[in-house]
Protein backbone atom coordinates (compact mmCIF):
# COMPACT_ATOMS: atom_id res chain seq x y z
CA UNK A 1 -78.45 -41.95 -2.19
CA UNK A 2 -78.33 -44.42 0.30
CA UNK A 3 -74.60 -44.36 0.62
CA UNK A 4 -74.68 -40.57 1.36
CA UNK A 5 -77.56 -41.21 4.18
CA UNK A 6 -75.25 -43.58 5.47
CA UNK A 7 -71.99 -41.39 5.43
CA UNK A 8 -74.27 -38.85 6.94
CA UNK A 9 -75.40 -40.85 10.28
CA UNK A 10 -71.58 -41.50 10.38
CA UNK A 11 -71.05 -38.01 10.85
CA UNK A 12 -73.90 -36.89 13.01
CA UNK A 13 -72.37 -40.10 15.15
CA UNK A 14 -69.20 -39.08 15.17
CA UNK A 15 -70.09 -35.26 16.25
CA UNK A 16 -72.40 -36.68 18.99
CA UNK A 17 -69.56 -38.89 20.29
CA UNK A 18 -66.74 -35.92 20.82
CA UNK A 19 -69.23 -33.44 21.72
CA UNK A 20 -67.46 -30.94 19.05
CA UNK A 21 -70.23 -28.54 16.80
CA UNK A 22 -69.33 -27.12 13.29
CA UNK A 23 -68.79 -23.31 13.46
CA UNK A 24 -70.18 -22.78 9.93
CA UNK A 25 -71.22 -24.66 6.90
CA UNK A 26 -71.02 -23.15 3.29
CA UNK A 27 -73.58 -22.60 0.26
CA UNK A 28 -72.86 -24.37 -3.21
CA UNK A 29 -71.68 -21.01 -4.49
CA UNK A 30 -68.95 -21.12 -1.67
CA UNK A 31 -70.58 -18.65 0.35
CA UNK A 32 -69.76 -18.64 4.56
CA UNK A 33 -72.75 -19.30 6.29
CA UNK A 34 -72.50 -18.63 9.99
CA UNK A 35 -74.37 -19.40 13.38
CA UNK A 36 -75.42 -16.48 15.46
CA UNK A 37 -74.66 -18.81 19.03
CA UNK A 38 -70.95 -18.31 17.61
CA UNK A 39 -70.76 -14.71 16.19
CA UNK A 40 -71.08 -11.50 18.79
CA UNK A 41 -71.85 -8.88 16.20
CA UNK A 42 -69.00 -5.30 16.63
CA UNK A 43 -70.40 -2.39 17.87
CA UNK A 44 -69.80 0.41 14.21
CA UNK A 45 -70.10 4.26 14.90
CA UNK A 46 -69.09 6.62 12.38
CA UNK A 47 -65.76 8.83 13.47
CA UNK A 48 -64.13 11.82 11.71
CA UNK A 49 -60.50 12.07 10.84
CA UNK A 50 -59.90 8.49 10.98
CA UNK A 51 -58.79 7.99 7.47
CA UNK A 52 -56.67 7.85 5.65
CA UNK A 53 -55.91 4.43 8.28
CA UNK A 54 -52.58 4.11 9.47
CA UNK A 55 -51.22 0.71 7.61
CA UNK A 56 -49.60 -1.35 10.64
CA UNK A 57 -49.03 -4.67 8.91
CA UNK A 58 -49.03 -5.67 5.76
CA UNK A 59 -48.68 -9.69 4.85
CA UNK A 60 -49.04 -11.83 2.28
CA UNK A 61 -50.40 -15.47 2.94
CA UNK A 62 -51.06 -18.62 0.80
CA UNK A 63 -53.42 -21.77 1.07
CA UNK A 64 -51.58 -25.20 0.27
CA UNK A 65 -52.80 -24.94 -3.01
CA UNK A 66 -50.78 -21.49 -3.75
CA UNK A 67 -53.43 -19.00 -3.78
CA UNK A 68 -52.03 -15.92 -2.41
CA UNK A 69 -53.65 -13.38 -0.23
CA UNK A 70 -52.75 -9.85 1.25
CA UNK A 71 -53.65 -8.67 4.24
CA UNK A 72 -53.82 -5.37 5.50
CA UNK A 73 -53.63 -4.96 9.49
CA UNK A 74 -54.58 -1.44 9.73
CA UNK A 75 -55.28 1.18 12.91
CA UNK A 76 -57.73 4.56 13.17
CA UNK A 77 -56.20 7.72 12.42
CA UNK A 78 -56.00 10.41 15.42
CA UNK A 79 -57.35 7.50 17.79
CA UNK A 80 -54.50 8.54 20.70
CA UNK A 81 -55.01 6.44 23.42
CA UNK A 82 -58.19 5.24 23.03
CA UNK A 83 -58.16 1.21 22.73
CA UNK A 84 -56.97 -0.93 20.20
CA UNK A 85 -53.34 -1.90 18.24
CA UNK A 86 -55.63 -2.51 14.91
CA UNK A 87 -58.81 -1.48 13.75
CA UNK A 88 -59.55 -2.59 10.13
CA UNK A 89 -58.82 -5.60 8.62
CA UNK A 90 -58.83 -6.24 4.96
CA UNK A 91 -57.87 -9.19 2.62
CA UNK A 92 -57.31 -8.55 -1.08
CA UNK A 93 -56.45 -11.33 -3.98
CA UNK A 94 -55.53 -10.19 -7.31
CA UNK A 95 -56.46 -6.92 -6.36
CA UNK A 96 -59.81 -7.31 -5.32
CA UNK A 97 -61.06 -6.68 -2.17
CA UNK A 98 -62.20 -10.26 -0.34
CA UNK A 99 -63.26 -9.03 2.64
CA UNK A 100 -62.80 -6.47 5.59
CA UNK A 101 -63.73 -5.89 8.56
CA UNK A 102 -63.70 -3.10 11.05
CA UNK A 103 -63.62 -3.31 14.72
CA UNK A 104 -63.92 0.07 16.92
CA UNK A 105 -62.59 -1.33 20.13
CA UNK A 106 -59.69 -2.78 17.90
CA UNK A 107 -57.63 -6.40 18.13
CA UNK A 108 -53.91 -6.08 20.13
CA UNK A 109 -50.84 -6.90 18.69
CA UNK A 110 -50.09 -10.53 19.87
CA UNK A 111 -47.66 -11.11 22.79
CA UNK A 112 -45.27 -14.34 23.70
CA UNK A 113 -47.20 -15.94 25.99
CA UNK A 114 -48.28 -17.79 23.38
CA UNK A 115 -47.00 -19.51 20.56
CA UNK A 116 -48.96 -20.63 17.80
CA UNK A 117 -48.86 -21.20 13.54
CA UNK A 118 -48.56 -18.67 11.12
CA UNK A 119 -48.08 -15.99 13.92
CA UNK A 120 -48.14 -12.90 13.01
CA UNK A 121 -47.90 -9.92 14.83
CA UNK A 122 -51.87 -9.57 14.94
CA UNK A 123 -53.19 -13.12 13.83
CA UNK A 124 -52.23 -16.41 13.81
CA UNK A 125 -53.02 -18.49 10.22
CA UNK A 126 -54.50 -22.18 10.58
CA UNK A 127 -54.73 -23.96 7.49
CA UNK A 128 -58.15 -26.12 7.46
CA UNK A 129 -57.31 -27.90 4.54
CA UNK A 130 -55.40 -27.24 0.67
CA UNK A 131 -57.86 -24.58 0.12
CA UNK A 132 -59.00 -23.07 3.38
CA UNK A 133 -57.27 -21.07 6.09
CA UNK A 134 -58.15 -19.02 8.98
CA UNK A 135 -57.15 -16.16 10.29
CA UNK A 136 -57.22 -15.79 14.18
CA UNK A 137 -56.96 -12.07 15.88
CA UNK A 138 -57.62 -11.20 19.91
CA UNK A 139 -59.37 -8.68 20.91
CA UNK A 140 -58.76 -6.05 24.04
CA UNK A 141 -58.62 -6.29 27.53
CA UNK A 142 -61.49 -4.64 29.28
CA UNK A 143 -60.71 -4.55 33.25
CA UNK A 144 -60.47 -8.33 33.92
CA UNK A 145 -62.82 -9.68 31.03
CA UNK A 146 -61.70 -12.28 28.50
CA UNK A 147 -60.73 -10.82 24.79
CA UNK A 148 -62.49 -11.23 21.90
CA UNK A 149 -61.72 -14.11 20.31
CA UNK A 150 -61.94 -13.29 16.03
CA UNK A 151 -61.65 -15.59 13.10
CA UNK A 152 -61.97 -14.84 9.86
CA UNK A 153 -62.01 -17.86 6.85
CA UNK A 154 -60.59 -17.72 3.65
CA UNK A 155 -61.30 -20.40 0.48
CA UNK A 156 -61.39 -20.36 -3.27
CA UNK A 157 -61.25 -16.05 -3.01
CA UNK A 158 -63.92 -16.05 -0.79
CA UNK A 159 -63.83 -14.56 2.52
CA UNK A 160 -66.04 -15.02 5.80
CA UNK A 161 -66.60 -14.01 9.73
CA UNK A 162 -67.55 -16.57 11.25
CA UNK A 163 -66.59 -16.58 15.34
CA UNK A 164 -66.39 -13.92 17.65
CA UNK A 165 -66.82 -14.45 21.26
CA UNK A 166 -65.29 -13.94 24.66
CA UNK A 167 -62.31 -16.33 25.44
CA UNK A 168 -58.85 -16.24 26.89
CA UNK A 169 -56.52 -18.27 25.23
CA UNK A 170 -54.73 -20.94 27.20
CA UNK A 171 -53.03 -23.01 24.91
CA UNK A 172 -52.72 -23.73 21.06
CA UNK A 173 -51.30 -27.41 20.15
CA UNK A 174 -50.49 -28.37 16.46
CA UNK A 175 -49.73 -31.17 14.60
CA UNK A 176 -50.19 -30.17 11.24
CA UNK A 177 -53.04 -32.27 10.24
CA UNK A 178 -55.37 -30.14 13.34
CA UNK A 179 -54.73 -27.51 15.32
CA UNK A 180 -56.82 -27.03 18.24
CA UNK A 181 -57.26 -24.05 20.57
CA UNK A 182 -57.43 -24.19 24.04
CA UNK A 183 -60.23 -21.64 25.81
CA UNK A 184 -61.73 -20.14 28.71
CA UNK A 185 -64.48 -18.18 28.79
CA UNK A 186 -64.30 -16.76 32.69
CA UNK A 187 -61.99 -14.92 34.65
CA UNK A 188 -60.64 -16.63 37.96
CA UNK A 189 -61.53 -15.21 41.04
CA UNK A 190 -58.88 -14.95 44.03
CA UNK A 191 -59.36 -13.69 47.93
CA UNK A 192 -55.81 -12.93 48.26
CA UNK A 193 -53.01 -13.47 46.14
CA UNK A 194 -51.59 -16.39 48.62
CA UNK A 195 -54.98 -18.07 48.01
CA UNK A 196 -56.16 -20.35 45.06
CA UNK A 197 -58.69 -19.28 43.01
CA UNK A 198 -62.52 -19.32 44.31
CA UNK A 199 -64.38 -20.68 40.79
CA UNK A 200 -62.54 -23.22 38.32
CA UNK A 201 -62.14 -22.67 34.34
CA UNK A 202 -64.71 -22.77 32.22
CA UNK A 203 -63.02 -24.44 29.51
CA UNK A 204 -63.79 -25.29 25.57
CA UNK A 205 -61.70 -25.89 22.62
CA UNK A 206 -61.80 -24.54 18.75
CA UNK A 207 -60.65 -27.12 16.60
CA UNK A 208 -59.40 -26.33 13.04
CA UNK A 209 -58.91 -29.39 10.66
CA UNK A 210 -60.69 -31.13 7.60
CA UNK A 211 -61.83 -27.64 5.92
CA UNK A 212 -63.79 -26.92 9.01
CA UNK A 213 -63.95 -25.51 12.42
CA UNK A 214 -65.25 -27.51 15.54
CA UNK A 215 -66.52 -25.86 18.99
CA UNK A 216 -66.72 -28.21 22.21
């Protein structure tokens, strides 16, 4: 007992000193358990003639420890030009559904700017650890507002949404043992476009490693 106290206060030091919160913690059964500070909940409405969905991408992903995943990147049908590359996302294993997840203003496909592991079209993967990885989708642009910024987590079969929130992405830097995303969550402001900008970044980072996610 009093070794865990102890390893505890270690921890609690240690996330004091860098500043960085967990995202999530989990139940014994393995069940995602999510704060609502880092989860903007998707606005649902109920359309006609949107299924059957149109299947845009369709890949297959394993943890470190070889448990294999599909998942289906799929968009409304008879949407036109209304917003949005994707709109559903689901994950299967075995057959069984893990988890899905549908989004009316949709997640775009993901451009070059930048680079990042596991890219996908639509996501990047992030493994957290041998049994855990994370799925990572943007959102749209709306005028000159940051994206949505969505992560889904995946361990053991079990499936979880557990960020969503405003943020352009600046930079991703990996090293295989963390990977940590760069953020900012406000648009710079110019007076002319020979002028720097009038406000600075507003800058955080998402850091994925040890089976976990940090926010600073």
């Amino acid at each position: 007992m009093k070794t865990k106290l102890i390893l505890l206060f270690v921890l609690l030091l240690s996330i004091r000193a860098y500043g960085q919160e967990p995202v999530f913690s989990e139940t014994e059964d393995g069940l995602f358990v999510t704060k609502a500070k880092f989860v903007e909940e998707f606005h649902f409405a109920k359309y006609d003639n949107v299924t059957p969905y149109i299947l845009k991408q369709k890949t297959f992903e394993l943890d470190r420890s070889g448990r294999r995943y599909v998942v289906n990147c799929m968009k409304f049908r008879n949407w036109k030009n209304d917003s949005g590359d994707i709109h559903v996302v689901e994950i299967r294993r075995g057959g069984r559904r893990v988890f899905s997840m549908t989004n009316d203003l949709g997640w775009e496909c993901i451009g070059n700017e930048t680079q990042g592991p596991g890219k996908t079209s639509f996501y990047y993967k992030v493994n957290l650890d041998d049994d855990t990885i994370a799925l990572v989708f943007m959102g749209i642009y709306i005028m000159s507002q940051p994206p949505y910024l969505t992560v889904f987590v995946l361990k053991k079969g079990h499936g979880g949404f557990v960020f969503n929130k405003p943020f352009y992405v600046n930079d991703i830097k990996s090293d295989g043992y963390e990977t940590v995303f760069t953020l900012q969550s406000n648009t710079l402001e110019y007076l002319d476009i020979n002028s720097g900008p009038i406000n600075s970044p507003d800058l955080h980072t998402l850091t994925f490693k040890d089976g976990m996610m940090y926010y600073k």
